[in-house]
PDB file of N, CA and C in Angstrom:
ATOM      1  N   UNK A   1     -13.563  11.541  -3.521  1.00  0.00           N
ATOM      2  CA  UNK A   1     -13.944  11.777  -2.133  1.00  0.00           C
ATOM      3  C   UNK A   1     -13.629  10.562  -1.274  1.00  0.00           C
ATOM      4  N   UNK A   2     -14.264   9.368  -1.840  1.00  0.00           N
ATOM      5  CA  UNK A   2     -13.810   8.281  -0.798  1.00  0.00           C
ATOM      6  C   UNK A   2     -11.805   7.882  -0.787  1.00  0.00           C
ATOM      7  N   UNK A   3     -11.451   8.132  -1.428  1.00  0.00           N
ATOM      8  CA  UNK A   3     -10.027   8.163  -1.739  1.00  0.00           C
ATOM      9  C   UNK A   3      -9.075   9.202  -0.600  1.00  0.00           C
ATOM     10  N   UNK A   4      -9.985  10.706  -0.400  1.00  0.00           N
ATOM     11  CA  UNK A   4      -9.425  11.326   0.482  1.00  0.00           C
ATOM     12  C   UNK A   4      -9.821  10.803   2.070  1.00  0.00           C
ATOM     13  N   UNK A   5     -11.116  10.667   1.952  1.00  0.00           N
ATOM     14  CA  UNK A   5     -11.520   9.852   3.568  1.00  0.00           C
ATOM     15  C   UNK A   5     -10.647   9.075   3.543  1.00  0.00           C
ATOM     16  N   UNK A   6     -10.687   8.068   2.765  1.00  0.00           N
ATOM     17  CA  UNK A   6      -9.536   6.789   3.600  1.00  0.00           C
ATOM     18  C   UNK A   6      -8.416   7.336   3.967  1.00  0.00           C
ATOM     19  N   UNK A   7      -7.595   8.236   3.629  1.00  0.00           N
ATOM     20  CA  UNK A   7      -6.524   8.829   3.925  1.00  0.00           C
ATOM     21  C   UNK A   7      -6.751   9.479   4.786  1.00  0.00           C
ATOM     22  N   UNK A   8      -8.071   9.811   5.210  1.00  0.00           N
ATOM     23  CA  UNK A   8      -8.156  11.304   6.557  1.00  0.00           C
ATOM     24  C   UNK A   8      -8.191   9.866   7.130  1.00  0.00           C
ATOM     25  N   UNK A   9      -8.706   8.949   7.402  1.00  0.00           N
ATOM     26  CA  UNK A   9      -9.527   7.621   7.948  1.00  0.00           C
ATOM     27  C   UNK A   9      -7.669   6.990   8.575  1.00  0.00           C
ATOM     28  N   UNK A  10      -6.701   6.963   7.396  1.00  0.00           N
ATOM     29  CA  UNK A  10      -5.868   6.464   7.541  1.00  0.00           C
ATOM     30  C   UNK A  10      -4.675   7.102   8.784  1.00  0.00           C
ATOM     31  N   UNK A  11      -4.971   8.079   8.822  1.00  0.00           N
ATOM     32  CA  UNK A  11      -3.876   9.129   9.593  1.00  0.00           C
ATOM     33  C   UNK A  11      -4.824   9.355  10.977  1.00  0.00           C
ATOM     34  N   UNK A  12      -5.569   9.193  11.312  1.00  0.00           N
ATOM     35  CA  UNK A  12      -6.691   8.888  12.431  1.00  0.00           C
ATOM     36  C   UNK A  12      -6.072   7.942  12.661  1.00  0.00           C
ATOM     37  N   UNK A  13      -6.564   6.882  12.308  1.00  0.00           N
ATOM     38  CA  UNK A  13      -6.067   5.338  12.611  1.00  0.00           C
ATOM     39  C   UNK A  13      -4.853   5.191  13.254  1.00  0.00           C
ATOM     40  N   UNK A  14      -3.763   6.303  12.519  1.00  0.00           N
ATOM     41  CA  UNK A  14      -2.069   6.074  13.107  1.00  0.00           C
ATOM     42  C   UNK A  14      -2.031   6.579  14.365  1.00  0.00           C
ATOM     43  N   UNK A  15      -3.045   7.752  14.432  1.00  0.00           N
ATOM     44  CA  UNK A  15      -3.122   8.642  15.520  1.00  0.00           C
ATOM     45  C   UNK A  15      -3.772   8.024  16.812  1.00  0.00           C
ATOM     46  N   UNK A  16      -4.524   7.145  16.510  1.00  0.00           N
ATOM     47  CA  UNK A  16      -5.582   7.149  17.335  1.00  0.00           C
ATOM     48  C   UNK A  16      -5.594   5.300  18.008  1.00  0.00           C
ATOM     49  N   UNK A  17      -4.472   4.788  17.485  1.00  0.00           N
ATOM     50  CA  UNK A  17      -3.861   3.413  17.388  1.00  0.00           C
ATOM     51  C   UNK A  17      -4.553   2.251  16.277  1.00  0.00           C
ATOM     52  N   UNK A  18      -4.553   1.311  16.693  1.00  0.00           N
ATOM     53  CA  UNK A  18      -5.381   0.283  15.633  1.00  0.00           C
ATOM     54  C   UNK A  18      -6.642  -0.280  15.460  1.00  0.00           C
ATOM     55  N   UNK A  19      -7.293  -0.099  14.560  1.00  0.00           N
ATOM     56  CA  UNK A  19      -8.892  -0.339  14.262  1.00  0.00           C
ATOM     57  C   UNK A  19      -8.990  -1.201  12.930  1.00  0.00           C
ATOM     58  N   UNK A  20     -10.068  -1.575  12.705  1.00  0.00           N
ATOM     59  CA  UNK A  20     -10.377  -2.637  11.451  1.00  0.00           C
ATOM     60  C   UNK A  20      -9.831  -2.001  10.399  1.00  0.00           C
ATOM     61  N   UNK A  21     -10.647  -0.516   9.864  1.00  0.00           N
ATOM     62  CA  UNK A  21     -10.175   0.284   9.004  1.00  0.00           C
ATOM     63  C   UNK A  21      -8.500   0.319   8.470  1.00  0.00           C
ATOM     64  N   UNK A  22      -7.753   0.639   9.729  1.00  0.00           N
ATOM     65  CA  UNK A  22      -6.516   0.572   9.909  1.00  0.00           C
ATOM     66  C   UNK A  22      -5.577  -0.633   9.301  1.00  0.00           C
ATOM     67  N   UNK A  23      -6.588  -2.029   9.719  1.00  0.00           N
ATOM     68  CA  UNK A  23      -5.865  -3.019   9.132  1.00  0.00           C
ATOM     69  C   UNK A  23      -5.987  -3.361   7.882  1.00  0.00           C
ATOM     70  N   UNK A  24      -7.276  -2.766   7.326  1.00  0.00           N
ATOM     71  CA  UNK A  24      -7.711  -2.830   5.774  1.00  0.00           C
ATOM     72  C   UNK A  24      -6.786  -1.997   5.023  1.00  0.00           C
ATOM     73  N   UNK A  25      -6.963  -0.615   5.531  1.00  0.00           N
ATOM     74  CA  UNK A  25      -5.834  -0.035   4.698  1.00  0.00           C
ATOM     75  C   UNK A  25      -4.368  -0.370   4.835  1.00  0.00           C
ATOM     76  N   UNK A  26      -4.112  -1.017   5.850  1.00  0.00           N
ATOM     77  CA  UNK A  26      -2.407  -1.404   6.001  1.00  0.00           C
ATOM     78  C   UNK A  26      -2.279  -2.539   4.579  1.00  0.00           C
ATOM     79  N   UNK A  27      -3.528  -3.176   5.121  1.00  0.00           N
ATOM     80  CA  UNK A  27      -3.153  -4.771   3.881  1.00  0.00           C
ATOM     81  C   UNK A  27      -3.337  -4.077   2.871  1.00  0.00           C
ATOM     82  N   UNK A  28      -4.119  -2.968   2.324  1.00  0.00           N
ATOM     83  CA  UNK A  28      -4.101  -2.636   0.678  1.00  0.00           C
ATOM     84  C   UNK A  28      -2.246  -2.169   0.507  1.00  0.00           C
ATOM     85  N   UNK A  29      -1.831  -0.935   1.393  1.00  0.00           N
ATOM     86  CA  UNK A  29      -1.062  -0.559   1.197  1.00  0.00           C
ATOM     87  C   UNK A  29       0.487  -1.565   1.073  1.00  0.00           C
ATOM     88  N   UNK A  30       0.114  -2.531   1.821  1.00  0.00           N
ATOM     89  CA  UNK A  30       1.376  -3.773   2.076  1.00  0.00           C
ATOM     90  C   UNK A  30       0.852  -4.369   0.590  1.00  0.00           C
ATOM     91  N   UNK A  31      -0.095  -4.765   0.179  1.00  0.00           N
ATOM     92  CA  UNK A  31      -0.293  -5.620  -1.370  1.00  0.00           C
ATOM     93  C   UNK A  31       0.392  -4.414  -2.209  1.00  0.00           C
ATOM     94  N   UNK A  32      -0.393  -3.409  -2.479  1.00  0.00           N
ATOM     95  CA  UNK A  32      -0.016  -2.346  -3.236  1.00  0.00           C
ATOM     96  C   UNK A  32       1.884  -2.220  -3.222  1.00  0.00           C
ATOM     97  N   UNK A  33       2.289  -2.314  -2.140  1.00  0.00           N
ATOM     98  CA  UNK A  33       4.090  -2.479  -2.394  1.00  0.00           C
ATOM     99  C   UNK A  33       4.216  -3.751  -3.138  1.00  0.00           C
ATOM    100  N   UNK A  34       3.930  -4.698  -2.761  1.00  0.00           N
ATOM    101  CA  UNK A  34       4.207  -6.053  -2.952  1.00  0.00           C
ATOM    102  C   UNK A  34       4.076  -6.153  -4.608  1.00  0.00           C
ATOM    103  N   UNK A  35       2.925  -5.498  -5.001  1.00  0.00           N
ATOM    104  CA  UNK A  35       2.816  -5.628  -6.322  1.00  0.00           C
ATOM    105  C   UNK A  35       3.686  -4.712  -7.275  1.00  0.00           C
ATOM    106  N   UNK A  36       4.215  -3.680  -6.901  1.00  0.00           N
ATOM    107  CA  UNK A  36       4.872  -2.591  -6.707  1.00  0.00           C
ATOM    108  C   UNK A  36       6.514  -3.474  -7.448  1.00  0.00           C
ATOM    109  N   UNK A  37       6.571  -3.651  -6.027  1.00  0.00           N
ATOM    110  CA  UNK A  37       7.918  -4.303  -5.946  1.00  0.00           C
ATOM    111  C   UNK A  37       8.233  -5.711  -7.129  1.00  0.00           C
ATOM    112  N   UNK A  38       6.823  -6.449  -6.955  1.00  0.00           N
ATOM    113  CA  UNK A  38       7.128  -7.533  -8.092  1.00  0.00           C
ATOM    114  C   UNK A  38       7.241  -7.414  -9.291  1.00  0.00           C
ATOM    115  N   UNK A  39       6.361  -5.823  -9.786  1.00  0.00           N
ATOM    116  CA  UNK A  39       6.717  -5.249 -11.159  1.00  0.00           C
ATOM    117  C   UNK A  39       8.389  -4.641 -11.396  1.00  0.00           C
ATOM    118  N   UNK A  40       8.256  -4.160 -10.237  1.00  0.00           N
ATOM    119  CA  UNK A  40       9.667  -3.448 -10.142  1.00  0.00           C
ATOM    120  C   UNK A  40      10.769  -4.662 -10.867  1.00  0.00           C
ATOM    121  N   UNK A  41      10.652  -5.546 -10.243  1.00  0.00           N
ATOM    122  CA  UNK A  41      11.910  -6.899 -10.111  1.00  0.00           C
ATOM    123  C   UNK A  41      11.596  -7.238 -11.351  1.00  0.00           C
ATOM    124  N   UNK A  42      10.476  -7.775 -11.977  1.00  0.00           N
ATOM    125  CA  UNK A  42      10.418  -8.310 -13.653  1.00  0.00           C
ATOM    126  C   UNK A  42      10.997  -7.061 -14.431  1.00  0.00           C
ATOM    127  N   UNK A  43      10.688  -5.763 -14.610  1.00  0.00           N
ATOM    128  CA  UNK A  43      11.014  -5.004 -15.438  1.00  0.00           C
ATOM    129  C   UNK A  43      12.939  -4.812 -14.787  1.00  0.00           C
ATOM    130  N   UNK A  44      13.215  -5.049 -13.825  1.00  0.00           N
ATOM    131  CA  UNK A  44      14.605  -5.352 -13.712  1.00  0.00           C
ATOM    132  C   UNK A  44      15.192  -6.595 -14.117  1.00  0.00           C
ATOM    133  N   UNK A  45      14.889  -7.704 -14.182  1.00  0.00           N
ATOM    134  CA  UNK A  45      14.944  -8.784 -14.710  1.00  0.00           C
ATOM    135  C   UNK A  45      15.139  -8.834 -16.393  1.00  0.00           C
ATOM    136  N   UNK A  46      14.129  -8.362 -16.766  1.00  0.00           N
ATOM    137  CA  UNK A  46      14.745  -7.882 -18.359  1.00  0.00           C
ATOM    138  C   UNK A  46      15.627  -6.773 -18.747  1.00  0.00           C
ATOM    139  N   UNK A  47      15.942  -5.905 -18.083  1.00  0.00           N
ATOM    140  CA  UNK A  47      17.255  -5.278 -18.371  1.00  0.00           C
ATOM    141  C   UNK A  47      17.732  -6.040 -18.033  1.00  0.00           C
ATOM    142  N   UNK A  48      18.084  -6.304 -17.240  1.00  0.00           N
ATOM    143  CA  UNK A  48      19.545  -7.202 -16.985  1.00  0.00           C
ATOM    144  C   UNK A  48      19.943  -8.385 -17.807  1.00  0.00           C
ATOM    145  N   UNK A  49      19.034  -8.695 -18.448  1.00  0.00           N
ATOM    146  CA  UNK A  49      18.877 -10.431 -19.176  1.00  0.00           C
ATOM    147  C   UNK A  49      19.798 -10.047 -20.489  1.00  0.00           C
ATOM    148  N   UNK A  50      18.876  -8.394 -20.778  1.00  0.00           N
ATOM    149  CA  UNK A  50      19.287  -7.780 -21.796  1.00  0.00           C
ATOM    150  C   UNK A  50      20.548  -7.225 -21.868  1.00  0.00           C
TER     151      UNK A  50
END
């Protein structure tokens, strides 16, 4: 349930311009790539080594 609010919470926010909420979920979602992406690059890093 709290998983779908933030997402109803999140699409409000886009709609409705910028609020605290808005910036909380931007920074999870910007870490969440970031971490994303840094797994991405190590598990590319060893293929390639390989």
């Amino acid at each position: 349930m709290k998983i779908l609010s933030g997402i109803v919470n999140f699409k409000l926010t886009i709609k409705g311009g910028s609020s605290m909420s808005g910036l909380q979920v931007g920074a999870i979602i910007v870490g969440a790539a970031v971490c994303i992406i840094a797994v991405g690059y190590n598990i590319w890093n060893e293929y390639v080594r390989k």
